[in-house]
Protein backbone atom coordinates (compact mmCIF):
# COMPACT_ATOMS: atom_id res chain seq x y z
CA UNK A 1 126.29 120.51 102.88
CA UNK A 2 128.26 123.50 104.05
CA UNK A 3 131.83 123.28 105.37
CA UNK A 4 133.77 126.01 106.38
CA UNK A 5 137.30 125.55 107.41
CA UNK A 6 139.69 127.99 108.84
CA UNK A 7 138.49 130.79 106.85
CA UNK A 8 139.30 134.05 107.49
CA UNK A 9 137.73 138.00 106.55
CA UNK A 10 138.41 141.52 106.87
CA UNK A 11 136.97 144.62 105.72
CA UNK A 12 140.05 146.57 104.94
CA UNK A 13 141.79 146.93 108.36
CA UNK A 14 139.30 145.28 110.33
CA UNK A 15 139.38 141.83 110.50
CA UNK A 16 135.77 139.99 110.89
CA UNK A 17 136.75 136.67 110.95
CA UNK A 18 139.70 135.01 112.22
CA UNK A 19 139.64 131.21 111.37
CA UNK A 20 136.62 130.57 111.13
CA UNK A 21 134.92 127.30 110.76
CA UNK A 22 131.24 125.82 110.63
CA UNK A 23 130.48 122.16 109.31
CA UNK A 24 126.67 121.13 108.35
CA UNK A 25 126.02 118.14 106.84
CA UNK A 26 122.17 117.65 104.78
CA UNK A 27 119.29 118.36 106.97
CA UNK A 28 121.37 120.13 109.59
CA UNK A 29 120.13 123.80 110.87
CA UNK A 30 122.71 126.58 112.64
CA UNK A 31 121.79 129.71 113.62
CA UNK A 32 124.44 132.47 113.94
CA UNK A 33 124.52 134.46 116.90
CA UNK A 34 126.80 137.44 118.15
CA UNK A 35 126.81 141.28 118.47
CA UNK A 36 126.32 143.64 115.46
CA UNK A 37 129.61 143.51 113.59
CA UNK A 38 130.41 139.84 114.52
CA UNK A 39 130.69 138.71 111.19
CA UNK A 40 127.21 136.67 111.13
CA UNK A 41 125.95 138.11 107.69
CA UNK A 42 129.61 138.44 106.55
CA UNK A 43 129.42 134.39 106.61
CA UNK A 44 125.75 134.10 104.92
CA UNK A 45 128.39 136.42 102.14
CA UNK A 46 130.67 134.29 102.14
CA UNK A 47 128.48 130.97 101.69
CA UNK A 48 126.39 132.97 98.98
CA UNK A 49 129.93 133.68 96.98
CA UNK A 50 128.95 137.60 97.01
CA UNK A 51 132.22 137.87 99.03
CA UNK A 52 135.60 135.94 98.54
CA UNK A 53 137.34 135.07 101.90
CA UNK A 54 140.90 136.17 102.21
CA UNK A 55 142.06 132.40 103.69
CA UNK A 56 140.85 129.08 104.49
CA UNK A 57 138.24 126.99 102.26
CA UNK A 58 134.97 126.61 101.32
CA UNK A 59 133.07 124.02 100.17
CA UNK A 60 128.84 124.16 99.56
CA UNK A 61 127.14 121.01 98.30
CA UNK A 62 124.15 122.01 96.57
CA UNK A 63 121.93 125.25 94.95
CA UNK A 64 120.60 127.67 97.88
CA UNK A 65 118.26 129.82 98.20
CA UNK A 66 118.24 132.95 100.35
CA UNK A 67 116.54 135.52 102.14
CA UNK A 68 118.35 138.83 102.05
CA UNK A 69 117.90 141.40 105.05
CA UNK A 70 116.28 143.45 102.39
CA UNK A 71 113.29 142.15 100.95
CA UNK A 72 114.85 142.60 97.30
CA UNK A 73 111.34 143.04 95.29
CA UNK A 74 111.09 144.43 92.33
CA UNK A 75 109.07 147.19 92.37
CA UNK A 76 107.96 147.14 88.47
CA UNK A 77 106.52 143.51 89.10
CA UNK A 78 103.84 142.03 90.93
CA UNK A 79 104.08 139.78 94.06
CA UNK A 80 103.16 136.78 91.88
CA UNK A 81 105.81 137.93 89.54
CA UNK A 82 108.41 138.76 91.98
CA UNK A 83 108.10 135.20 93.64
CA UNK A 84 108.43 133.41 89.89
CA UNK A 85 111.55 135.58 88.55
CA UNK A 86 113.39 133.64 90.85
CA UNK A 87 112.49 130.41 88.44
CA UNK A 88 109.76 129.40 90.98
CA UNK A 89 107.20 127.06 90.33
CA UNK A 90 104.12 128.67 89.34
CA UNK A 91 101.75 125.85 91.16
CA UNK A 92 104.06 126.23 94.16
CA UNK A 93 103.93 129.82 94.33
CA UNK A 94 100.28 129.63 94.76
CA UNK A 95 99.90 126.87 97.49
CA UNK A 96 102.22 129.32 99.14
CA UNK A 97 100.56 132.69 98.76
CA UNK A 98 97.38 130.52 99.97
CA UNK A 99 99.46 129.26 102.95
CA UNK A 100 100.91 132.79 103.95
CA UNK A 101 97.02 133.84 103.63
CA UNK A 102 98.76 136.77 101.01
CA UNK A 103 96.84 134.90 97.60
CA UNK A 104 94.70 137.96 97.23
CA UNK A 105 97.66 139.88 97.09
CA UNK A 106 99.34 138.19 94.36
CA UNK A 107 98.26 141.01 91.68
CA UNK A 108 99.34 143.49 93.43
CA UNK A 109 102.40 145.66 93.55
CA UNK A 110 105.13 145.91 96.40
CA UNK A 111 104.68 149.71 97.14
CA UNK A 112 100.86 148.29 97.80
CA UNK A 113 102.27 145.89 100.81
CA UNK A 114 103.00 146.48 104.48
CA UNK A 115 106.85 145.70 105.62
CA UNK A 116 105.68 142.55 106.98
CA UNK A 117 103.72 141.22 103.76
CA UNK A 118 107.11 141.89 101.81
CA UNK A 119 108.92 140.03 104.46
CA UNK A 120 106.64 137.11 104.03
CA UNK A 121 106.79 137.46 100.15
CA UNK A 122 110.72 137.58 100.24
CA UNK A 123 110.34 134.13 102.44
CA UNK A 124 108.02 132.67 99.49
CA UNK A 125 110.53 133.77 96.66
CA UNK A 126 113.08 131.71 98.60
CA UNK A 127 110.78 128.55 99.24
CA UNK A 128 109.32 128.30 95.62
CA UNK A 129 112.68 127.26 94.33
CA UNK A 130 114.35 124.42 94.01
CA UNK A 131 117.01 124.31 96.77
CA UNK A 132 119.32 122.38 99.16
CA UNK A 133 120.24 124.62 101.46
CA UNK A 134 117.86 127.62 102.81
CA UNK A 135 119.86 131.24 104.07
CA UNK A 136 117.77 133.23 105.94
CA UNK A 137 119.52 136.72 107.72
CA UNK A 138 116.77 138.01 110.01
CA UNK A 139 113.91 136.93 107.94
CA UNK A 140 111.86 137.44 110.21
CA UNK A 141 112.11 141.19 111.04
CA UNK A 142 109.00 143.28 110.48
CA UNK A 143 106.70 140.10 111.47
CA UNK A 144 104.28 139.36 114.18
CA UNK A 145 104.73 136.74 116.22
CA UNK A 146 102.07 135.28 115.42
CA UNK A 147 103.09 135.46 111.80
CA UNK A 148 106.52 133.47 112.45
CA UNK A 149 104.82 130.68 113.89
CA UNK A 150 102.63 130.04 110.94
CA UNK A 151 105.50 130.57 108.71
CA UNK A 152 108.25 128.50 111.13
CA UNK A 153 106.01 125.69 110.62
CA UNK A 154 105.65 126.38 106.64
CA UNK A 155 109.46 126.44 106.59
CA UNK A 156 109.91 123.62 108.56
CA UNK A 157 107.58 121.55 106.20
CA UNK A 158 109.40 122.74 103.37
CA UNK A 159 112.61 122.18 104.45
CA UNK A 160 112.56 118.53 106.10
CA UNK A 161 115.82 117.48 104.39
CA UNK A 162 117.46 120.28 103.48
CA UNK A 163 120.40 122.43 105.22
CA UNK A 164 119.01 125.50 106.85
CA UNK A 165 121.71 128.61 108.27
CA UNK A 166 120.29 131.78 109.71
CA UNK A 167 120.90 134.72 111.33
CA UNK A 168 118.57 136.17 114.27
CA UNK A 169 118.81 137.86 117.34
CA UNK A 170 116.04 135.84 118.96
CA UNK A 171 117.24 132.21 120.60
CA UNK A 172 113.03 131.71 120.17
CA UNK A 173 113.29 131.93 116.29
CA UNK A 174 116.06 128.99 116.23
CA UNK A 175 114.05 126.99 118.00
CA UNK A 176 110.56 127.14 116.14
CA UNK A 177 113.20 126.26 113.21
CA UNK A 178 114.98 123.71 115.27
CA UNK A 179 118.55 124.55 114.68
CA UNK A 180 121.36 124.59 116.59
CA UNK A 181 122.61 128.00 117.93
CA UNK A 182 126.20 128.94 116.73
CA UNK A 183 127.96 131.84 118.61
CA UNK A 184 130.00 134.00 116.32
């Protein structure tokens, strides 16, 4: 559960959000739309508590799990590695290098991958945990089309009753994951 009431942000002088609010109960999905600058990773911040907003309240109910815009690997461990540093389950993290069709990869080293395969790892780091709520700001960038299907459908499978926020440009993406579109 997320619920975000009258909260407000600035970045020194420039305000980013002005009252803002955004209410999702379990098993709800948003996705945050607007023009660059809106504020739409500002509130995955905000959620994540790696900012502090200035007013208003918020409340999460539950652990998340996220999906930077950066792919955040390490570069000193392997992908198998990478995706179990974030306390992932080892069994898990396999079924999902198999189902991302990257298991022969999972020996090998990030500076080894294409932009895409990190992508796709980053997305497997966030599923192996244990979460209720999924974050995901443009997760998608750097993949095929193709490639978002499979992995829409992997998400979507993983994620049947949990809370699910994102940022994308592409009204498409939102839909494969079925959530609502919120305009920012």
């Amino acid at each position: 559960m997320i619920n975000m009431s009258n909260v407000s942000f600035s970045y020194g002088e420039k305000k980013v959000l002005d009252n803002f609010n955004l209410s999702l109960q379990k098993g709800e999905r948003a996705c945050l739309f607007g023009e660059s600058g809106s504020g739409k990773t500002t509130i995955l911040r905000l959620i994540c508590e790696l900012e502090k907003a200035q007013s208003g309240q918020i409340i999460i109910g539950g652990k998340l799990s996220v999906v930077f815009q950066e792919d955040r690997l390490l570069p000193f461990k392997t992908v198998i590695e990478n995706i179990s540093a974030v306390n992932g389950d080892e069994k898990k993290c396999e079924e999902l290098l198999k189902a991302f069709s990257l298991y022969e990869y999972k020996d090998k080293y990030p500076r080894s991958l294409s932009g895409g395969m990190k992508r796709r790892i980053a997305i497997i780091r966030a599923l192996s945990r244990d979460f209720d709520i999924l974050i995901l700001d443009e997760a998608f960038n750097g993949i095929d089309r193709e490639n978002i299907e499979k992995i829409a459908q992997i998400i979507n499978e993983n994620t049947k009753d949990k809370t699910l926020v994102m940022v994308s440009h592409s009204e498409w993406e939102a839909e494969i994951l079925r959530a609502k579109i919120v305009k920012i």
